[in-house]
PDB file of N, CA and C in Angstrom:
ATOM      1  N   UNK A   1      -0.689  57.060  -9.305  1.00  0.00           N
ATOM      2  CA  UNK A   1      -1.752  56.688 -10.210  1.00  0.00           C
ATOM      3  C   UNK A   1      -2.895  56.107  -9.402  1.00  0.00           C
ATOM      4  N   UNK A   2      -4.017  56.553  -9.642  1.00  0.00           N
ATOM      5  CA  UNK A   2      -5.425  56.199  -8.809  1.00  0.00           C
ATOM      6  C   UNK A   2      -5.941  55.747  -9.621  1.00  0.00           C
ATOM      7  N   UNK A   3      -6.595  54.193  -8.921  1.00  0.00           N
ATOM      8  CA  UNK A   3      -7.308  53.031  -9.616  1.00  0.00           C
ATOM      9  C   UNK A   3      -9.168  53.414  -9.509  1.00  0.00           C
ATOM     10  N   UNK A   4      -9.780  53.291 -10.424  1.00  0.00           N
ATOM     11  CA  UNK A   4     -11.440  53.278  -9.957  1.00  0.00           C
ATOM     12  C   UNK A   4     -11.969  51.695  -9.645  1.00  0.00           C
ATOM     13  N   UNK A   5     -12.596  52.241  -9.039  1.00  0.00           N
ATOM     14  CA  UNK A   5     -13.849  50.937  -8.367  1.00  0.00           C
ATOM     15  C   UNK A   5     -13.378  49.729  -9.501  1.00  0.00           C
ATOM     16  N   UNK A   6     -14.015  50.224 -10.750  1.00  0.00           N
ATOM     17  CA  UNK A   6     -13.936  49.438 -11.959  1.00  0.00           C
ATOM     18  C   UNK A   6     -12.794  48.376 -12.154  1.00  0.00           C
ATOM     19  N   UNK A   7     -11.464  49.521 -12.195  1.00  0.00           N
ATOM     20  CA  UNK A   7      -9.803  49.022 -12.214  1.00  0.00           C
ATOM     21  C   UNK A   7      -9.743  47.611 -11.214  1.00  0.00           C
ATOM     22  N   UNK A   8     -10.204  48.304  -9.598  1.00  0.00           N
ATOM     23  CA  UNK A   8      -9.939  47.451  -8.512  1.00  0.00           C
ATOM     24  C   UNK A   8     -10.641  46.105  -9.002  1.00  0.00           C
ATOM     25  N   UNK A   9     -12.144  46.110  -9.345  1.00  0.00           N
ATOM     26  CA  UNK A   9     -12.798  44.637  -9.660  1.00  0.00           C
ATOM     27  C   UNK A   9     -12.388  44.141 -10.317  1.00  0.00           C
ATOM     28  N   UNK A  10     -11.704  44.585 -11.755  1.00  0.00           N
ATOM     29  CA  UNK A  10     -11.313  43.519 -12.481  1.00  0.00           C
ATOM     30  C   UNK A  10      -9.916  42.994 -11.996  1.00  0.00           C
ATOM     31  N   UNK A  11      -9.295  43.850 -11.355  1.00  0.00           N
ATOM     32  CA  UNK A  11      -7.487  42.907 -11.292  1.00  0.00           C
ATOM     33  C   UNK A  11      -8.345  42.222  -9.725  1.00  0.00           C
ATOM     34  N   UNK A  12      -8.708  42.483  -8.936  1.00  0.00           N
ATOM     35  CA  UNK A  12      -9.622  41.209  -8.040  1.00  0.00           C
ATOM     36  C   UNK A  12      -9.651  40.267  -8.466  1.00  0.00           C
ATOM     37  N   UNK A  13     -10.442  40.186  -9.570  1.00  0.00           N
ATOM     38  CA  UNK A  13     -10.984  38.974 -10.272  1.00  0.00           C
ATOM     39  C   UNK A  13     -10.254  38.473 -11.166  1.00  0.00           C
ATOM     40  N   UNK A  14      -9.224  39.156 -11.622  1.00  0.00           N
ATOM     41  CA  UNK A  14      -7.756  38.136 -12.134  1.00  0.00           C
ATOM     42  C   UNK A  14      -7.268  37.773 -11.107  1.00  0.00           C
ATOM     43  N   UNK A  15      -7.040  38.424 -10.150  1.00  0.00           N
ATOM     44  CA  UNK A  15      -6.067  37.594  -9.222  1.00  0.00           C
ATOM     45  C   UNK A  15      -6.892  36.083  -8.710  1.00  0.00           C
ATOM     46  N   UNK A  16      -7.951  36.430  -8.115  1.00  0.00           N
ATOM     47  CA  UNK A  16      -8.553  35.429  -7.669  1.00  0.00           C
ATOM     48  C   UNK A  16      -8.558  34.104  -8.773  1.00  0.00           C
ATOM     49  N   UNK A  17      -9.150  34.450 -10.053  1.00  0.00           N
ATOM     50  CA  UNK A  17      -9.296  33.661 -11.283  1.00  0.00           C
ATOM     51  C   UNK A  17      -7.524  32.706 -10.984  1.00  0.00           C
ATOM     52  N   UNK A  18      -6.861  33.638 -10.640  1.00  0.00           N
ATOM     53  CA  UNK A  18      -4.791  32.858 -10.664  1.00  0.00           C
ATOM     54  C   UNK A  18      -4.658  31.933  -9.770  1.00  0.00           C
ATOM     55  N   UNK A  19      -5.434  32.512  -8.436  1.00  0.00           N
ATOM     56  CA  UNK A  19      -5.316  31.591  -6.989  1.00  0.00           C
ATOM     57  C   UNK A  19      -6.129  30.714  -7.052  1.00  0.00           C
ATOM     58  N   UNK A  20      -6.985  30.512  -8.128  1.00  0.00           N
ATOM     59  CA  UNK A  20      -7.899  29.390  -7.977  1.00  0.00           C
ATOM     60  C   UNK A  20      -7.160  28.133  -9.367  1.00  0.00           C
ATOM     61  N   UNK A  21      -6.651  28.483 -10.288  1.00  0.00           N
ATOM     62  CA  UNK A  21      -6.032  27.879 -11.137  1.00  0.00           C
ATOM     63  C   UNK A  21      -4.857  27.069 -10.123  1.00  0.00           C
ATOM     64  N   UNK A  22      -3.905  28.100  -9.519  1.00  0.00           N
ATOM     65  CA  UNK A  22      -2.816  27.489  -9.003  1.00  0.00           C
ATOM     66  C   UNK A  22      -3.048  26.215  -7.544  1.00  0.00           C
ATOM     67  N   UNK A  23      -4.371  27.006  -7.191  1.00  0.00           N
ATOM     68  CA  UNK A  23      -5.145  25.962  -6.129  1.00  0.00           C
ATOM     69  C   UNK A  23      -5.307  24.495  -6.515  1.00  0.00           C
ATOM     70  N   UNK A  24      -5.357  24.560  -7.884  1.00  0.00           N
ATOM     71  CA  UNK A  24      -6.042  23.113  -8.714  1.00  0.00           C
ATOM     72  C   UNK A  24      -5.472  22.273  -9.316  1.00  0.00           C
ATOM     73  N   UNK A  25      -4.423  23.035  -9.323  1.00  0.00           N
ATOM     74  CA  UNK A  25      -2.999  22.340 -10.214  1.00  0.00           C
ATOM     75  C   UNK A  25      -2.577  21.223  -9.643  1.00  0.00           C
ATOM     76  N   UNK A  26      -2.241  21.235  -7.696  1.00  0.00           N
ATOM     77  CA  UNK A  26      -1.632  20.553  -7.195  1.00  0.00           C
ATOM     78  C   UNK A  26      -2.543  19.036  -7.507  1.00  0.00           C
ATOM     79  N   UNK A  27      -3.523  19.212  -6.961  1.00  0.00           N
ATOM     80  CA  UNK A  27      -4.118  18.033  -7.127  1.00  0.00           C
ATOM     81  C   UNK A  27      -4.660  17.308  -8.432  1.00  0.00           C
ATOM     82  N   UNK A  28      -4.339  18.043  -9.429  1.00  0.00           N
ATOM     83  CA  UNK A  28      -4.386  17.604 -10.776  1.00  0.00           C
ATOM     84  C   UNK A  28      -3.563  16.727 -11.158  1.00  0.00           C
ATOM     85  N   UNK A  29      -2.146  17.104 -10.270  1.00  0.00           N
ATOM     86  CA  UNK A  29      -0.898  16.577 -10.648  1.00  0.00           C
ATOM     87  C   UNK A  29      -0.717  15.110  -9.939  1.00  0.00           C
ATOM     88  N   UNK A  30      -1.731  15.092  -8.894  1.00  0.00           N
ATOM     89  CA  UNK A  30      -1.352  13.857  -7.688  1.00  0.00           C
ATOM     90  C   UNK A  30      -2.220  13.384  -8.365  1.00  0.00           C
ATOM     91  N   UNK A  31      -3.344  13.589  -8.853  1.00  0.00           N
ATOM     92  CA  UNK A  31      -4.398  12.188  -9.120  1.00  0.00           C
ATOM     93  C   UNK A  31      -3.810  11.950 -10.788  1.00  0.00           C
ATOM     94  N   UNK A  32      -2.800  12.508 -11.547  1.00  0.00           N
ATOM     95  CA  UNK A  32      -2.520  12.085 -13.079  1.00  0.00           C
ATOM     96  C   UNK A  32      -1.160  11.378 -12.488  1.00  0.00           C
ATOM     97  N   UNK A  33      -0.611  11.680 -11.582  1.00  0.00           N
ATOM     98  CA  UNK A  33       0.871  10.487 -11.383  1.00  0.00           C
ATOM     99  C   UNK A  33      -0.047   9.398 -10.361  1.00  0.00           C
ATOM    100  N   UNK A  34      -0.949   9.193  -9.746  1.00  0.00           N
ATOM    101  CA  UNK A  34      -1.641   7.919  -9.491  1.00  0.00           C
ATOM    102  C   UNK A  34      -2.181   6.734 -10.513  1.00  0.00           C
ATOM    103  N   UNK A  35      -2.791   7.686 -11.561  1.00  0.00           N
ATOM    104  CA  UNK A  35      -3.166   7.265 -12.899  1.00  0.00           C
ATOM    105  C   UNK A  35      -1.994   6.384 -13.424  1.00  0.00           C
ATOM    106  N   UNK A  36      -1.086   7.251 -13.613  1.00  0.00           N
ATOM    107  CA  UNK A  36      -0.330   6.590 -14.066  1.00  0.00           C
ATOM    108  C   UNK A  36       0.537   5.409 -13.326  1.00  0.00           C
ATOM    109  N   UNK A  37       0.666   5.466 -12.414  1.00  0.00           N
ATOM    110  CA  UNK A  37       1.096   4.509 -11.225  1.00  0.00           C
ATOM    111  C   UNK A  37       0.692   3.083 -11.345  1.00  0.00           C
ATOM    112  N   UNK A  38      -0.602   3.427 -11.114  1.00  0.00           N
ATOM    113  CA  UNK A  38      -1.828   2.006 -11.672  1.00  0.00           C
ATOM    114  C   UNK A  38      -1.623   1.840 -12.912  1.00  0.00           C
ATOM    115  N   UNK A  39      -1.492   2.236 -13.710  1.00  0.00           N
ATOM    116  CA  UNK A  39      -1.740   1.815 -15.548  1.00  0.00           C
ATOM    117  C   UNK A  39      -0.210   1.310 -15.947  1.00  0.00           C
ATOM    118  N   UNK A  40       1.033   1.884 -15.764  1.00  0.00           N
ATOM    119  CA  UNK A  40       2.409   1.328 -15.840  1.00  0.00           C
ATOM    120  C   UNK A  40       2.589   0.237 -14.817  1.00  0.00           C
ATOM    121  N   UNK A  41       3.082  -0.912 -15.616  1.00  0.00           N
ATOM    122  CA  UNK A  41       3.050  -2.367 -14.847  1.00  0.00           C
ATOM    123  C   UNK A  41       4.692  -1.981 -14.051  1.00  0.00           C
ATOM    124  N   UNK A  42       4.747  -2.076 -12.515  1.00  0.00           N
ATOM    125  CA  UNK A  42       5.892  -2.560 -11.715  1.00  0.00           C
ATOM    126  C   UNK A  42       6.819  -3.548 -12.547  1.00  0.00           C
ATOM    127  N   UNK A  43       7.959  -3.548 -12.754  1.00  0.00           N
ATOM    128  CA  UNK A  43       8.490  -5.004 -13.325  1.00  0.00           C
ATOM    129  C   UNK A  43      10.078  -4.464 -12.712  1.00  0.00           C
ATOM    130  N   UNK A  44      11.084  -6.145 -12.214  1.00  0.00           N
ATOM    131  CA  UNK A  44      12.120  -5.516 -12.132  1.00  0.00           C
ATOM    132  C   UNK A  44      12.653  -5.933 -13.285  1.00  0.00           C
ATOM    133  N   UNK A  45      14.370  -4.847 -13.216  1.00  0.00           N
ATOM    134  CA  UNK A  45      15.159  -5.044 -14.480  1.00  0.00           C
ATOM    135  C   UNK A  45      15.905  -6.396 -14.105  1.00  0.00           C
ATOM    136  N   UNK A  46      16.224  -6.956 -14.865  1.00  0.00           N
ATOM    137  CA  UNK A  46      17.164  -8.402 -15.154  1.00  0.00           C
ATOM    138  C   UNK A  46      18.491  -7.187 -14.654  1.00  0.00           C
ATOM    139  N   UNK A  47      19.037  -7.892 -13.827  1.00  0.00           N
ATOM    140  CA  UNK A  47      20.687  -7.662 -13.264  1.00  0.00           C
ATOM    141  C   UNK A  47      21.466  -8.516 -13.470  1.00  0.00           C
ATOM    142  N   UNK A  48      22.425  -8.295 -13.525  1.00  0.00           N
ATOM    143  CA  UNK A  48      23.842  -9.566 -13.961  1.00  0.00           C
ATOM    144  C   UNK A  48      25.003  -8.086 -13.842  1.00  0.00           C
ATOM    145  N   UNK A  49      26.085  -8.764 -13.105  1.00  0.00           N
ATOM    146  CA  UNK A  49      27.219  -7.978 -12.877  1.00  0.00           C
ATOM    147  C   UNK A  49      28.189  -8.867 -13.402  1.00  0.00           C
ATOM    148  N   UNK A  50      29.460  -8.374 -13.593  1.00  0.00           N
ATOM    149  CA  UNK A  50      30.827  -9.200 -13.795  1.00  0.00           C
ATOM    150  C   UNK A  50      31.421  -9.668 -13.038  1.00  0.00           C
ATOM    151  N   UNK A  51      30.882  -9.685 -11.784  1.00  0.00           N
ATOM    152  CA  UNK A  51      32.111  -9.770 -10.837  1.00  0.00           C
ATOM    153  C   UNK A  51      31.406 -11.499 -10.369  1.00  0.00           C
ATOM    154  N   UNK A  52      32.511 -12.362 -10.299  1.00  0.00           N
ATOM    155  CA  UNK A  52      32.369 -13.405 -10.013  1.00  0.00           C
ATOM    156  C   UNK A  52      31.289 -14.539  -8.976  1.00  0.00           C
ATOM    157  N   UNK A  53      30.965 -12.974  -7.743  1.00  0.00           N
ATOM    158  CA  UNK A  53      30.548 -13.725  -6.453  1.00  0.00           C
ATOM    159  C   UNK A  53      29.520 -12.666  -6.536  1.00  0.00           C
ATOM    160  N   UNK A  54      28.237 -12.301  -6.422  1.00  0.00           N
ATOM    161  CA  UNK A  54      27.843 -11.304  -5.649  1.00  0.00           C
ATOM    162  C   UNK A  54      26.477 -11.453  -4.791  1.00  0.00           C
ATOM    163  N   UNK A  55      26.081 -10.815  -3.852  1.00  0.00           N
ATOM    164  CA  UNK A  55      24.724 -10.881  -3.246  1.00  0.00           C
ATOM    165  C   UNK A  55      24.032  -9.733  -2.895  1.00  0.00           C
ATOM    166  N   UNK A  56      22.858  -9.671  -3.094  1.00  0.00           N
ATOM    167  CA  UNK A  56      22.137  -8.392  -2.466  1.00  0.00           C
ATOM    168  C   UNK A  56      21.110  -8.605  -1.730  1.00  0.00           C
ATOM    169  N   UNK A  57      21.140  -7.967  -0.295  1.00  0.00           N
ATOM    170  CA  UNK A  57      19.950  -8.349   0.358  1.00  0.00           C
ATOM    171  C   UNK A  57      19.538  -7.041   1.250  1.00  0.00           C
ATOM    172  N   UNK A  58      18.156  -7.754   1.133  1.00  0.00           N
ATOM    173  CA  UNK A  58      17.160  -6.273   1.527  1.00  0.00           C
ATOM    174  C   UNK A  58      17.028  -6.593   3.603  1.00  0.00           C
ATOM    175  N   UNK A  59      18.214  -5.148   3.837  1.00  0.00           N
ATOM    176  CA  UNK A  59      18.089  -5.146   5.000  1.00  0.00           C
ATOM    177  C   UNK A  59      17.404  -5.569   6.294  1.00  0.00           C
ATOM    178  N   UNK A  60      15.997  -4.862   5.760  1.00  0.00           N
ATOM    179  CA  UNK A  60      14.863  -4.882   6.807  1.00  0.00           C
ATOM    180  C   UNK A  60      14.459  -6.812   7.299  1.00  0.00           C
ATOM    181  N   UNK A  61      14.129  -7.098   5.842  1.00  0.00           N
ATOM    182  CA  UNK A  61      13.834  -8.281   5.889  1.00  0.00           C
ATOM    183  C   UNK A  61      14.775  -9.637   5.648  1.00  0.00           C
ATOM    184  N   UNK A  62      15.439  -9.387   5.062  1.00  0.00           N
ATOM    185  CA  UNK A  62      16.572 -10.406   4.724  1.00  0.00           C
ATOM    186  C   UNK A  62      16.112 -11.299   4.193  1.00  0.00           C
ATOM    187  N   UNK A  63      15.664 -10.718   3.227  1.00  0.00           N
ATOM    188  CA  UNK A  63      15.641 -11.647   2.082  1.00  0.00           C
ATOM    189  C   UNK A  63      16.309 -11.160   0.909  1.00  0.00           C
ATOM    190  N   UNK A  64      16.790 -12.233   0.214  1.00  0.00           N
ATOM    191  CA  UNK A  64      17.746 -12.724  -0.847  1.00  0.00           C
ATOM    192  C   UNK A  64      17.322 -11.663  -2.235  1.00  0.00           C
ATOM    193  N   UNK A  65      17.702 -10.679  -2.537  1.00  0.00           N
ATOM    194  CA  UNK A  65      17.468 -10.144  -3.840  1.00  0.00           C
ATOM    195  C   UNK A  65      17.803 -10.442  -5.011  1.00  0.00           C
ATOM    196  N   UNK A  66      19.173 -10.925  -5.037  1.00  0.00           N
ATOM    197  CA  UNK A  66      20.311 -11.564  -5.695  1.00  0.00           C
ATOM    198  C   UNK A  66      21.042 -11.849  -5.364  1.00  0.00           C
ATOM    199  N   UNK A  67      21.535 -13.239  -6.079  1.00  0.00           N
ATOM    200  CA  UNK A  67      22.611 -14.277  -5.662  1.00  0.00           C
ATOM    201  C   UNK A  67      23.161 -14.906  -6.819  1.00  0.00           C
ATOM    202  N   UNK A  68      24.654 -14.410  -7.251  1.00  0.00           N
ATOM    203  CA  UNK A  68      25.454 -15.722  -8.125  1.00  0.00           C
ATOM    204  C   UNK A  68      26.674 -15.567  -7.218  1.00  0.00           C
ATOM    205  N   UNK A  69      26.397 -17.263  -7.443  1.00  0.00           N
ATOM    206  CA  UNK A  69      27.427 -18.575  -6.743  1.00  0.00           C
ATOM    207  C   UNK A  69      27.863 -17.347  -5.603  1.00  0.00           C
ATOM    208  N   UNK A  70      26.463 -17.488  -4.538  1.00  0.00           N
ATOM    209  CA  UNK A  70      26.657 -17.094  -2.772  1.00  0.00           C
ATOM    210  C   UNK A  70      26.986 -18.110  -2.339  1.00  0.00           C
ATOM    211  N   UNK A  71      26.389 -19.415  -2.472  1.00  0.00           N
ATOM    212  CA  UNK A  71      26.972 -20.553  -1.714  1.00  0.00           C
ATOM    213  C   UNK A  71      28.591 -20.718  -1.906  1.00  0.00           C
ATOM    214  N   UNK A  72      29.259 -20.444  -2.868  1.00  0.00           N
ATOM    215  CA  UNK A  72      30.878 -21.228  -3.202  1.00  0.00           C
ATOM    216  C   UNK A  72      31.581 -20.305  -2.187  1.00  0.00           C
ATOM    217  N   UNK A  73      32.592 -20.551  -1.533  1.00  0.00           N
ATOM    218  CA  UNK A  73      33.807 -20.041  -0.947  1.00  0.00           C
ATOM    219  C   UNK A  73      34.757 -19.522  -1.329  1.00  0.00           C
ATOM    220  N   UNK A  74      35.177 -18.685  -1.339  1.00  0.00           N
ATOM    221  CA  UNK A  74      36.228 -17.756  -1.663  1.00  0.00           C
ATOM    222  C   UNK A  74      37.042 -17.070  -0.784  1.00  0.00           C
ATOM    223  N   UNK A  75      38.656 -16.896  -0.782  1.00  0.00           N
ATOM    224  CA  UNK A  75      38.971 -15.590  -0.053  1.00  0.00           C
ATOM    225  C   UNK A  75      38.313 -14.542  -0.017  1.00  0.00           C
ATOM    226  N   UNK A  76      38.296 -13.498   1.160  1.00  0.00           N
ATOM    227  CA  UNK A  76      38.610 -12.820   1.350  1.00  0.00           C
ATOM    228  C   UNK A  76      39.010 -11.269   0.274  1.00  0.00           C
ATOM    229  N   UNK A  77      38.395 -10.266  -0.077  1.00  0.00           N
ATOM    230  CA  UNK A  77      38.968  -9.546  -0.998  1.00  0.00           C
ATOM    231  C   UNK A  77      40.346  -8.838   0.065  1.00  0.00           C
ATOM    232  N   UNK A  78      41.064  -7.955  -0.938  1.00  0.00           N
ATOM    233  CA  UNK A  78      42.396  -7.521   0.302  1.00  0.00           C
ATOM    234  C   UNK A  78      42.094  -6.008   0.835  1.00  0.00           C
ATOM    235  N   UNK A  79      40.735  -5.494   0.404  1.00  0.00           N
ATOM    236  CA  UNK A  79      39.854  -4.000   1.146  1.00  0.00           C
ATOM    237  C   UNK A  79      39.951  -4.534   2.446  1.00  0.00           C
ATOM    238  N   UNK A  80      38.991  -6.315   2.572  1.00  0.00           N
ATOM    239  CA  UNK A  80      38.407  -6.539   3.404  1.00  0.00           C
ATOM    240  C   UNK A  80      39.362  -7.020   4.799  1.00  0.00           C
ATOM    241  N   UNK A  81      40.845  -7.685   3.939  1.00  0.00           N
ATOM    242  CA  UNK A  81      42.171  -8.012   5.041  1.00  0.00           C
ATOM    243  C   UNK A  81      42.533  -6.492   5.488  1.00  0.00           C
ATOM    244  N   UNK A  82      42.303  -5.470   4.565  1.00  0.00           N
ATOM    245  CA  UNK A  82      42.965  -4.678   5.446  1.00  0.00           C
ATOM    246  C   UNK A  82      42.249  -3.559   6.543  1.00  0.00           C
ATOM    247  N   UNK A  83      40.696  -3.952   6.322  1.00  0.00           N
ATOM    248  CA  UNK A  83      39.912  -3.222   7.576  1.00  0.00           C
ATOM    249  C   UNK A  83      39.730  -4.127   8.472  1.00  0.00           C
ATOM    250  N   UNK A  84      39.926  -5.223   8.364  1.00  0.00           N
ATOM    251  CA  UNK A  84      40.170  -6.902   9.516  1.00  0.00           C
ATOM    252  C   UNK A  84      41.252  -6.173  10.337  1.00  0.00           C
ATOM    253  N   UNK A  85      42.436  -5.515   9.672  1.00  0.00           N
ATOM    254  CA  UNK A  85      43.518  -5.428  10.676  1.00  0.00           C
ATOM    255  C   UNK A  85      43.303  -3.926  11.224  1.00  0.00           C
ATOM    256  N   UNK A  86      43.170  -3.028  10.836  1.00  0.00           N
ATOM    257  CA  UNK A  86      42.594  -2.105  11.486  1.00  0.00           C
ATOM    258  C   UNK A  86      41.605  -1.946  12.673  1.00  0.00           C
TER     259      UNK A  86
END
């Protein structure tokens, strides 16, 4: 099947019209999740676990994320006696 001049310009100019849509998208998408970034307030969630003792701390810096009763003393869990003896 043979296309004329005519045929060729217009699917040109769809295609191009596609590559320029899909060109625009990306950055449509980065500056509407920035938008939203700024406009939704950061907040953390309230944590509370069951377990009697616990702590979480942020590696890099070491600082304290969470803490119930870190200061009190306790054994040992028996995971922890038995990779001690290993």
């Amino acid at each position: 099947m043979m296309r004329s001049a005519y045929s060729d310009a217009i699917y040109r100019i769809a295609r191009k019209g596609k590559r320029v849509g899909e060109r625009n998208l990306l950055p449509l998408l980065a500056v509407l999740a920035l938008l939203l970034a700024a406009v939704l307030p950061a907040r953390a969630e309230e944590f509370d676990t069951r377990a009697s003792h616990a702590i979480i701390m942020d590696s890099k810096s070491g600082a304290v994320l969470f803490a119930k009763d870190a200061d009190q003393q306790f054994p040992p869990a028996s995971m922890t006696k038995v990779m001690t003896m290993l």
